[in-house]
C-alpha atoms as a PDB file:
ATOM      1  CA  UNK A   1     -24.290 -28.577   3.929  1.00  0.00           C
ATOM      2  CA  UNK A   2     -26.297 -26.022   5.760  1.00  0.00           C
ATOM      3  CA  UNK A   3     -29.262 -24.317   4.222  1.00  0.00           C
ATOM      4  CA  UNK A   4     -28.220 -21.376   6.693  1.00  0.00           C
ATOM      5  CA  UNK A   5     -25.693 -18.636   6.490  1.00  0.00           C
ATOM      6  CA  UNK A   6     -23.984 -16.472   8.452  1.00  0.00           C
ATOM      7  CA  UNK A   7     -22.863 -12.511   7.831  1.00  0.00           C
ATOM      8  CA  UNK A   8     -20.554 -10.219   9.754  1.00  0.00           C
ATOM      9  CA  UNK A   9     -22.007  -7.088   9.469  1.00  0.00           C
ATOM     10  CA  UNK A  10     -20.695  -3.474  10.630  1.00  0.00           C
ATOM     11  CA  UNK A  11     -23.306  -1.194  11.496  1.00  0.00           C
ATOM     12  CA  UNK A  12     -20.604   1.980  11.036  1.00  0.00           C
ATOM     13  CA  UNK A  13     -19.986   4.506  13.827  1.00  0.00           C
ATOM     14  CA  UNK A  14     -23.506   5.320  14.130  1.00  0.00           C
ATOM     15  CA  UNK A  15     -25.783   6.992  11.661  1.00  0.00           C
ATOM     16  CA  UNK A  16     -28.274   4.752  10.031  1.00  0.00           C
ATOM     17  CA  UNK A  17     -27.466   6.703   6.553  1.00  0.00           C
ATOM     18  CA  UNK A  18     -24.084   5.423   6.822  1.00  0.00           C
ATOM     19  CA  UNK A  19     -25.044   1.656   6.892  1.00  0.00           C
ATOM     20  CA  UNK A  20     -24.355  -0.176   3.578  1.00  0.00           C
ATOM     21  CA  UNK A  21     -27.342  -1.063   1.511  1.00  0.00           C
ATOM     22  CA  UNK A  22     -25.479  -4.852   1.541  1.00  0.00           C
ATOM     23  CA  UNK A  23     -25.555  -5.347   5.305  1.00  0.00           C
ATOM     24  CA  UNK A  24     -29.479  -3.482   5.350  1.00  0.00           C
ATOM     25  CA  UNK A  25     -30.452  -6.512   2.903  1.00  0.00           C
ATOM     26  CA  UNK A  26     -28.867  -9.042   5.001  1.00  0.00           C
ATOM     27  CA  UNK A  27     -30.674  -7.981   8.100  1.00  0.00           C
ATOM     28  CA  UNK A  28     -33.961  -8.108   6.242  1.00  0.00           C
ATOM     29  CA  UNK A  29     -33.338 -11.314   5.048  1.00  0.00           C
ATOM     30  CA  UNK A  30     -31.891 -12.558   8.824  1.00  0.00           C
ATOM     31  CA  UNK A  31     -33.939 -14.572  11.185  1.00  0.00           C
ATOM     32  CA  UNK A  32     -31.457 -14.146  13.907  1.00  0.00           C
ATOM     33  CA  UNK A  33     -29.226 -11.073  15.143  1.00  0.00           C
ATOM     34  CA  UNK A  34     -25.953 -11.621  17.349  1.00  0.00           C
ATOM     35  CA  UNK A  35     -24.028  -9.082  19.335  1.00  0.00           C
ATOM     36  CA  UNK A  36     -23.088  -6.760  22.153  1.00  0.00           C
ATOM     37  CA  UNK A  37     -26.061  -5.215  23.903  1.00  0.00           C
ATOM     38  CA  UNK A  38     -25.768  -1.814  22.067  1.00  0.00           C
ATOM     39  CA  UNK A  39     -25.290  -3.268  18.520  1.00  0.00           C
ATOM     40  CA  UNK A  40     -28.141  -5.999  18.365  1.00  0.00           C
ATOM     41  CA  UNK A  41     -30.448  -2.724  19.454  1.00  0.00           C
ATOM     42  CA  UNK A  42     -29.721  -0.608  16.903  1.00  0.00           C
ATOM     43  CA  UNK A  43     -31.694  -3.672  14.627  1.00  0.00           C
ATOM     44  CA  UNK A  44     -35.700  -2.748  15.014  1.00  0.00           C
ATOM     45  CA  UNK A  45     -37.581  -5.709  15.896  1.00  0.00           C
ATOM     46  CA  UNK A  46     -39.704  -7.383  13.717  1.00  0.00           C
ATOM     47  CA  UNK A  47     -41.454 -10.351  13.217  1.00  0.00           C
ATOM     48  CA  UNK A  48     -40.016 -13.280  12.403  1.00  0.00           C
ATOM     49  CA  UNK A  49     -36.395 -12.202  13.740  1.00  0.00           C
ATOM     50  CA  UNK A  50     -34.747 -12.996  17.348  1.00  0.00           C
ATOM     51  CA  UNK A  51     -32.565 -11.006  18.702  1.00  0.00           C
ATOM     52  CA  UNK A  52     -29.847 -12.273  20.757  1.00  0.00           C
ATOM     53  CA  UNK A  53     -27.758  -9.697  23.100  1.00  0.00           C
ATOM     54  CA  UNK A  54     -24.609 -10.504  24.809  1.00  0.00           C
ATOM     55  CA  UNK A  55     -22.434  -8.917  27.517  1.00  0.00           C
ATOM     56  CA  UNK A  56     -19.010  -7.238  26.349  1.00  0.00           C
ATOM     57  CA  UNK A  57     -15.964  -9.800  26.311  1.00  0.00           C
ATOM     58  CA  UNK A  58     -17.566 -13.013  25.395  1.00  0.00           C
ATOM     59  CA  UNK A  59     -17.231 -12.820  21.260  1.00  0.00           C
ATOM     60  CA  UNK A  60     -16.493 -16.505  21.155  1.00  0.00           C
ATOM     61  CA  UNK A  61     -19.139 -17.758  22.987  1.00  0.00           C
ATOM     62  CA  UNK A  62     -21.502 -15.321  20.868  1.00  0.00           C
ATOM     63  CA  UNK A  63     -19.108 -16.388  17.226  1.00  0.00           C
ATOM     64  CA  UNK A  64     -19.867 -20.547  18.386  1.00  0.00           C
ATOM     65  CA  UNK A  65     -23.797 -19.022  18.897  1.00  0.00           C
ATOM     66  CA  UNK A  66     -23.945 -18.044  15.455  1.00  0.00           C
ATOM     67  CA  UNK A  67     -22.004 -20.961  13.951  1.00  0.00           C
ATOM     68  CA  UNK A  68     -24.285 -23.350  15.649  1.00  0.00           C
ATOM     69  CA  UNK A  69     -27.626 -21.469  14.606  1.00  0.00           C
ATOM     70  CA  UNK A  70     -26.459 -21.411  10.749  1.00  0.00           C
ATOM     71  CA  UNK A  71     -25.427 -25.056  11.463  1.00  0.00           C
ATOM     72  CA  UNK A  72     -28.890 -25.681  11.998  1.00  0.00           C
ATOM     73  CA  UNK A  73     -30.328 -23.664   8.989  1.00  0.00           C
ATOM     74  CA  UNK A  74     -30.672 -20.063  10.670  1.00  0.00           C
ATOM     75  CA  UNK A  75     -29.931 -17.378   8.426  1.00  0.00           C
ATOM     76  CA  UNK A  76     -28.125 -15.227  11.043  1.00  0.00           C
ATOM     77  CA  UNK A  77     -26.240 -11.817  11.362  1.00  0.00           C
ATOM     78  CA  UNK A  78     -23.279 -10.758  13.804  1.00  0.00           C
ATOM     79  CA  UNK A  79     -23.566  -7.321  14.247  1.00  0.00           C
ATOM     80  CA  UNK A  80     -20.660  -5.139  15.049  1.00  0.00           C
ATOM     81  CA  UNK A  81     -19.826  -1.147  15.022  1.00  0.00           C
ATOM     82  CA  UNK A  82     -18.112  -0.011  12.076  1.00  0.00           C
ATOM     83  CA  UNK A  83     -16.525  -2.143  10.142  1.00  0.00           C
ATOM     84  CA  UNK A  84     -16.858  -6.241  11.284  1.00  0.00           C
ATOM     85  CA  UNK A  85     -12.997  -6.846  10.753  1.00  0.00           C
ATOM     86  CA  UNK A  86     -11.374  -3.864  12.534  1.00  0.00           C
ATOM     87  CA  UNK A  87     -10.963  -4.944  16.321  1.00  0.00           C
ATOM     88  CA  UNK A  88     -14.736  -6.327  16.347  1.00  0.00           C
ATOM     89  CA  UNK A  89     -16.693  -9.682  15.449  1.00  0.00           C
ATOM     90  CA  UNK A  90     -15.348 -11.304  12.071  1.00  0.00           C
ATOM     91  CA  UNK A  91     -11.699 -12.809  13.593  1.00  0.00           C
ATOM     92  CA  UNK A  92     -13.648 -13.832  16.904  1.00  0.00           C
ATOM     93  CA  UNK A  93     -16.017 -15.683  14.417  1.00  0.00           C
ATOM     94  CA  UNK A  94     -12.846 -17.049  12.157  1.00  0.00           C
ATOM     95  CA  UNK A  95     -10.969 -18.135  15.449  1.00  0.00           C
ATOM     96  CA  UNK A  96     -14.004 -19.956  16.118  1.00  0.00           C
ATOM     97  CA  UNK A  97     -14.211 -21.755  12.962  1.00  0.00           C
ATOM     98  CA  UNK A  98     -10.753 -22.380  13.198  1.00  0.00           C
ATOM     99  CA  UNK A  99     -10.783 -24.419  16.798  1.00  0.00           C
ATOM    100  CA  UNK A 100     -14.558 -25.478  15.858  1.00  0.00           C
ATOM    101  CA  UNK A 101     -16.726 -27.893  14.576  1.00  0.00           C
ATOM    102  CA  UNK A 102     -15.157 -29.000  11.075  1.00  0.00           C
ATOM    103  CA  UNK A 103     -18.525 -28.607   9.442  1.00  0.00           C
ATOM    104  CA  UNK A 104     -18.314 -25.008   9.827  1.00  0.00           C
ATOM    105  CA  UNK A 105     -15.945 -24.870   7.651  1.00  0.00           C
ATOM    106  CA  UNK A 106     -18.585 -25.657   5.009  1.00  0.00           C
ATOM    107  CA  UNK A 107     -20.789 -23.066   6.030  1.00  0.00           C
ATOM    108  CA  UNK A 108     -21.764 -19.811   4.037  1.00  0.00           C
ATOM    109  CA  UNK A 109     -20.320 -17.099   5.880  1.00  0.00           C
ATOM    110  CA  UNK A 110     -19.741 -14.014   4.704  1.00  0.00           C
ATOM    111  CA  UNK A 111     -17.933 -10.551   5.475  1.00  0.00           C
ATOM    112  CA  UNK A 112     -20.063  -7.268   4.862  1.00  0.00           C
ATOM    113  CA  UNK A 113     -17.985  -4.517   5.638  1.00  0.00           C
ATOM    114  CA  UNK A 114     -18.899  -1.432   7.394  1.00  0.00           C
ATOM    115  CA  UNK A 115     -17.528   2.369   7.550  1.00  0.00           C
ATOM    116  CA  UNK A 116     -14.985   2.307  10.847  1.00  0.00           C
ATOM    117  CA  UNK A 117     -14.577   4.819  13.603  1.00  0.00           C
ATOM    118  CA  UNK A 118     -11.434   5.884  11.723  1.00  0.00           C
ATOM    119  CA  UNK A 119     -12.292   6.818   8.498  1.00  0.00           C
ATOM    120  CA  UNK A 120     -15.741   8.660   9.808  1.00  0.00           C
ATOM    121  CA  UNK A 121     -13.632  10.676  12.160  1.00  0.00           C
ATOM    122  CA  UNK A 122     -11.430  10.971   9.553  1.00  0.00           C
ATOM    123  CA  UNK A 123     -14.039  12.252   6.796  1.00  0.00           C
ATOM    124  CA  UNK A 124     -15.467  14.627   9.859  1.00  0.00           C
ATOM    125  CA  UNK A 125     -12.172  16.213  10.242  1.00  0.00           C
ATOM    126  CA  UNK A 126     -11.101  16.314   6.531  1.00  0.00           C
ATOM    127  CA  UNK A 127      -8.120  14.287   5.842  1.00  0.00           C
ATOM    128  CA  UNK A 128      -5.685  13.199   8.587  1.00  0.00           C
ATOM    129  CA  UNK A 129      -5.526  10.068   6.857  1.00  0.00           C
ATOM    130  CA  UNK A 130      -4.431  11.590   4.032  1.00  0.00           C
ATOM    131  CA  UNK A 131      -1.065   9.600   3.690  1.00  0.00           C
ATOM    132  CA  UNK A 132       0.578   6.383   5.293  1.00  0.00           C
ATOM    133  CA  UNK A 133      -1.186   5.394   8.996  1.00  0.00           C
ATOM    134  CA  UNK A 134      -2.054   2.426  11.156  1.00  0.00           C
ATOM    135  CA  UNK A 135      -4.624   1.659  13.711  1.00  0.00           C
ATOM    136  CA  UNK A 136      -3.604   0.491  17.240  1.00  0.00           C
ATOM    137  CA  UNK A 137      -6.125  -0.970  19.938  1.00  0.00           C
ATOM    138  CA  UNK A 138      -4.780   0.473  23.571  1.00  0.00           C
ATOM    139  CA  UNK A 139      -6.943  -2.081  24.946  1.00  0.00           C
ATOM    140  CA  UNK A 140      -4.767  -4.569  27.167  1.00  0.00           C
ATOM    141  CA  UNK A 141      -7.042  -7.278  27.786  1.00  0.00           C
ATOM    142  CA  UNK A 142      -5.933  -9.079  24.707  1.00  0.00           C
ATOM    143  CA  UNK A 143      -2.541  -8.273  24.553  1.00  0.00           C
ATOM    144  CA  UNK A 144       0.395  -6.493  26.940  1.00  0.00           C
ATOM    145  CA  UNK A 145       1.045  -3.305  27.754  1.00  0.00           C
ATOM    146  CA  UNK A 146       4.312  -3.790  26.604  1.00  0.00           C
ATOM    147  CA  UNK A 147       3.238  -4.246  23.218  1.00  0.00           C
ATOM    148  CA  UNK A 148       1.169  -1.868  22.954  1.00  0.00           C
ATOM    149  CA  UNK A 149       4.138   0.812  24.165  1.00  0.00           C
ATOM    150  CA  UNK A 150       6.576  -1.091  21.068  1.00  0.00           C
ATOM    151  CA  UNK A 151       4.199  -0.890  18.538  1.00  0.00           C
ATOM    152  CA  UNK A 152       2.882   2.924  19.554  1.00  0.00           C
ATOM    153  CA  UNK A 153       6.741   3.656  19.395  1.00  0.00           C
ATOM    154  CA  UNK A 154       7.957   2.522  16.347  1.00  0.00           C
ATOM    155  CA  UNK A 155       4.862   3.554  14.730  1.00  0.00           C
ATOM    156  CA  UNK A 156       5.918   7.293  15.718  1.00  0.00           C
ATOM    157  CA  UNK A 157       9.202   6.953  14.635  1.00  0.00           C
ATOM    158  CA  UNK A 158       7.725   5.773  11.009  1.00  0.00           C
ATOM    159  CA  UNK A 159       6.278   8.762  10.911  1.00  0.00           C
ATOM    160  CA  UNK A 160       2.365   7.022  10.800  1.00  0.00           C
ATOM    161  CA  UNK A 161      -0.731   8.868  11.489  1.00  0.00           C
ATOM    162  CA  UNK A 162      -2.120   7.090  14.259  1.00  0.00           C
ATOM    163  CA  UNK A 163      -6.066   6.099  15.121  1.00  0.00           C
ATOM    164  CA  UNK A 164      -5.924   4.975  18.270  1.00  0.00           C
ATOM    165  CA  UNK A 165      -8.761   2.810  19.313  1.00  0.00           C
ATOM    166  CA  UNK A 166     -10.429   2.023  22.817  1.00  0.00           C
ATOM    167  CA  UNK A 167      -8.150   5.043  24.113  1.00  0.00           C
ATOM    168  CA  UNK A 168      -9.804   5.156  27.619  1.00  0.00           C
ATOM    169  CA  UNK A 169     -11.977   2.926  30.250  1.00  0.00           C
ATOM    170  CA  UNK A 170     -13.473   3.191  34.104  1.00  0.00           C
ATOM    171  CA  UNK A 171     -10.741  -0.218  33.657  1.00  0.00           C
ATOM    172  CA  UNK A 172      -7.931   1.678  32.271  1.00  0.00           C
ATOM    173  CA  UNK A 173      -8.333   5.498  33.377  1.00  0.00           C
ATOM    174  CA  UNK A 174      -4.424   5.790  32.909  1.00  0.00           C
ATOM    175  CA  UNK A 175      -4.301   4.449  29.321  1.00  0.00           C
ATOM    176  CA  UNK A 176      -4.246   6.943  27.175  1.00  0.00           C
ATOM    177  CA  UNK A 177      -1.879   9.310  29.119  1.00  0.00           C
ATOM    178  CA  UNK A 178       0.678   6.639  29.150  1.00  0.00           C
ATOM    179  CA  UNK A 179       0.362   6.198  25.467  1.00  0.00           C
ATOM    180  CA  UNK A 180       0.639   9.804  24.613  1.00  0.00           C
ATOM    181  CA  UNK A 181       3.889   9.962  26.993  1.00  0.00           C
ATOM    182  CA  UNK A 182       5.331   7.207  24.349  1.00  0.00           C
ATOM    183  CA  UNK A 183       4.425   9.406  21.768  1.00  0.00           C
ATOM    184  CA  UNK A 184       5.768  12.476  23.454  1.00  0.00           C
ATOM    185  CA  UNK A 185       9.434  10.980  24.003  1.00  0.00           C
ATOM    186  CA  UNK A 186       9.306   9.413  20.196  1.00  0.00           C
ATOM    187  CA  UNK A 187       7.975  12.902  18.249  1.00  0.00           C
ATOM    188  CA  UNK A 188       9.887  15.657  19.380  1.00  0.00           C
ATOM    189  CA  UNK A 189       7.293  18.122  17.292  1.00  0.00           C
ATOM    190  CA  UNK A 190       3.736  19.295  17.759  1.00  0.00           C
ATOM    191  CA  UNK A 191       1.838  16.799  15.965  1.00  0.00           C
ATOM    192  CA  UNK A 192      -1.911  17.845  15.705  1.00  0.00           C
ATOM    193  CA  UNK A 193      -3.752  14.923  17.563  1.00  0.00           C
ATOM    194  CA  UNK A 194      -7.850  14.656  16.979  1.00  0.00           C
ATOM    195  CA  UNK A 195      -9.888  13.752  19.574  1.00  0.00           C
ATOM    196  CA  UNK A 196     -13.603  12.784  18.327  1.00  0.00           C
ATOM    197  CA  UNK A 197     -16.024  11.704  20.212  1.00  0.00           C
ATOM    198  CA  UNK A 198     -19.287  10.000  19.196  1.00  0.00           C
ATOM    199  CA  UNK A 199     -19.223  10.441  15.727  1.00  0.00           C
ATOM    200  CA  UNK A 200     -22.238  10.180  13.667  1.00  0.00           C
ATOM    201  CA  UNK A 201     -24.837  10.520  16.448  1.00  0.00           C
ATOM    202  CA  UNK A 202     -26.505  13.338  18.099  1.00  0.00           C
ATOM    203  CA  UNK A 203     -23.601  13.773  20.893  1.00  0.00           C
ATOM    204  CA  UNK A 204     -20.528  13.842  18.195  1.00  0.00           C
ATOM    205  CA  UNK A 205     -18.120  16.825  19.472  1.00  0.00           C
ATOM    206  CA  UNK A 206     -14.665  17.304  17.837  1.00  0.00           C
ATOM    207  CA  UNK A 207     -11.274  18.653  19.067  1.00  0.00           C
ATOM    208  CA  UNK A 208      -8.211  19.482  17.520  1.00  0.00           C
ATOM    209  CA  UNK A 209      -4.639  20.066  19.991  1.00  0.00           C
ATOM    210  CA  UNK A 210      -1.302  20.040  19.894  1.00  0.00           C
ATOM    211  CA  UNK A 211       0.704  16.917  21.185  1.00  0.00           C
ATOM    212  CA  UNK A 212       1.860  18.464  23.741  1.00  0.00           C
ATOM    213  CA  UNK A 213      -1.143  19.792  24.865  1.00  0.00           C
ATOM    214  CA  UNK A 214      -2.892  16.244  24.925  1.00  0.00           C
ATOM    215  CA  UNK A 215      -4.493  14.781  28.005  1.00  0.00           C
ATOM    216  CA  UNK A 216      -5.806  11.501  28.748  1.00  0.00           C
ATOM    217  CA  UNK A 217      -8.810  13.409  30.333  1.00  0.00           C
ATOM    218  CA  UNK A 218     -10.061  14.312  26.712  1.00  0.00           C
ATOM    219  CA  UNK A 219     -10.959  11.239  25.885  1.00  0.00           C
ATOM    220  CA  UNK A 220     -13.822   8.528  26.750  1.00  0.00           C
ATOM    221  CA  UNK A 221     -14.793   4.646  25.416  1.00  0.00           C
ATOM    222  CA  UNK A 222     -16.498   6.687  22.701  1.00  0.00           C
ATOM    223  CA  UNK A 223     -13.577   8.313  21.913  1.00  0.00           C
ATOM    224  CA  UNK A 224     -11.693   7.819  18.459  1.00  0.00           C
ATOM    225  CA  UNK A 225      -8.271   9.763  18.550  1.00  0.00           C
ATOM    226  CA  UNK A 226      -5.995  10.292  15.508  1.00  0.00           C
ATOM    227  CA  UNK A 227      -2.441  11.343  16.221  1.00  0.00           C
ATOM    228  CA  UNK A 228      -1.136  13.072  13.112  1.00  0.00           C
ATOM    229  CA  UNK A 229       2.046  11.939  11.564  1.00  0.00           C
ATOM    230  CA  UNK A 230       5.167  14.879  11.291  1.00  0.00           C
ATOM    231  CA  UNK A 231       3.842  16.400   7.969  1.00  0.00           C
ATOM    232  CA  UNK A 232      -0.153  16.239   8.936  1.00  0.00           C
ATOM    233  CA  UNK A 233      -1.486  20.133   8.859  1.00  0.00           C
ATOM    234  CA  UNK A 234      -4.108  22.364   9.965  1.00  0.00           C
ATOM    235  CA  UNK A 235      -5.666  24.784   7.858  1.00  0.00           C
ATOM    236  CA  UNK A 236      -7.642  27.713  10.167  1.00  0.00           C
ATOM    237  CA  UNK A 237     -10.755  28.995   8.673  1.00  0.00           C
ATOM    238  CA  UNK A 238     -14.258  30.386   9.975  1.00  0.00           C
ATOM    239  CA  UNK A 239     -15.432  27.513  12.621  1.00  0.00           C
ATOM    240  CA  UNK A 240     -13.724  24.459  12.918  1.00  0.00           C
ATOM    241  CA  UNK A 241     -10.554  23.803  11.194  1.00  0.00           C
ATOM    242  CA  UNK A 242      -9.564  21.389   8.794  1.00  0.00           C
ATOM    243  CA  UNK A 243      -7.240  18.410   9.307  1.00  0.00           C
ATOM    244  CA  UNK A 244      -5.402  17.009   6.781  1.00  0.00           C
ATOM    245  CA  UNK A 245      -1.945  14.829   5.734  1.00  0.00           C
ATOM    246  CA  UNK A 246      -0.708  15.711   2.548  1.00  0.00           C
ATOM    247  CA  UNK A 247      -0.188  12.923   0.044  1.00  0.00           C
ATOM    248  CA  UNK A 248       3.346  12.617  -0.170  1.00  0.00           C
ATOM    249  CA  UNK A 249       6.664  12.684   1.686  1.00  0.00           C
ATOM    250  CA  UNK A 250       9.800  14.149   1.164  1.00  0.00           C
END
């Protein structure tokens, strides 16, 4: 077997404080980094580590990269945003192993999880995850539309808190608005639904509206949005108000 390895790591949704001290050792210890353009930067360079950047929608070709370097003895590191096995790099890397090589199914690879877009919006906000929720991806290019309508439908009438990931692209201006017209004819209520942008860097901006009141237009690629469930509340106070789901249902 391989004297290499190979780590999914998340680099969380932006702040270098909010990197685990786990995936920091395994970059130190890493002679190659894998990614998308913006992730493999966020690694300084230093000596004795390549960096390898990659265009958006080609995680296979970067997961059979990696294999293949840790085949060979690298000791290598797929970065991702927040957390490695929420919609980013670790089931692109398992897929791979899956259809692969079969001796990369001896390899060492590991999973370092990271904190996600979600739960850092989340913690921003206060608690809108307080209760039951689920995460849907309204990106289409791996999936259809049509399932992404079922799933954003039943998941309203469950009564979920929704994060909605990848709400809005140059590709898919119209995403989001048709989403939030699913959730419109599901929820007959005004749901509070969180729009936050950027969290953890320099350019994070939160907003708080109704259902109702939600546009497409509020949201951007950098956009995390949380649609409240039935019971989630609001509690006003000086500056920005708190979100939160309470931890039980009738």
């Amino acid at each position: 077997m391989s004297a290499g390895w190979l780590a999914i790591a998340g680099l969380g949704p932006g702040d270098e404080a909010l990197v685990t001290p786990e995936v920091s050792a395994a970059l130190a210890a890493a002679s190659d980094v894998i990614g998308y353009i913006p992730y493999v930067r966020r690694v300084a360079p230093r000596a004795g580590l390549t960096r390898h950047e990659s265009d958006n929608r080609v995680e296979l070709d970067r997961a059979r990269h990696a294999l293949s370097l840790a085949a060979g003895g690298a000791r290598v590191v797929v970065v991702s945003s927040g957390d490695p096995g929420v919609f980013a790099m670790a089931s692109a890397v398992f897929e791979a192993i899956e259809a692969g090589e079969p001796s990369w199914r001896g390899l060492d690879v590991r999973v370092l999880p990271g904190i996600t877009a979600m739960l850092a919006a989340s913690a921003r906000a206060g608690a809108p995850l307080g209760h039951d929720f689920c995460a849907i991806n309204l990106s289409d290019n791996l999936k259809p539309a049509a399932l992404i309508e079922r799933r954003l439908r039943l998941a309203a009438e469950a009564d979920f808190a929704i994060a909605l990931y990848n709400p809005r692209s140059v590709a898919r201006p119209d995403g989001l608005d048709q989403a939030l017209a699913v959730l419109r004819a599901a929820c007959v209520d005004s749901r509070p639904v969180l729009f936050a942008r950027a969290v953890a860097t320099p350019a994070e901006s939160l907003r708080v509206v109704p259902l109702p009141q939600a546009r497409g237009e509020m949201a951007d690629m950098r956009t995390l949005v949380i649609v409240g469930s039935s019971r989630t509340r609001l509690i006003e106070r000086p500056g920005a108000p708190w979100l939160y789901t309470p931890r039980s249902a009738a």
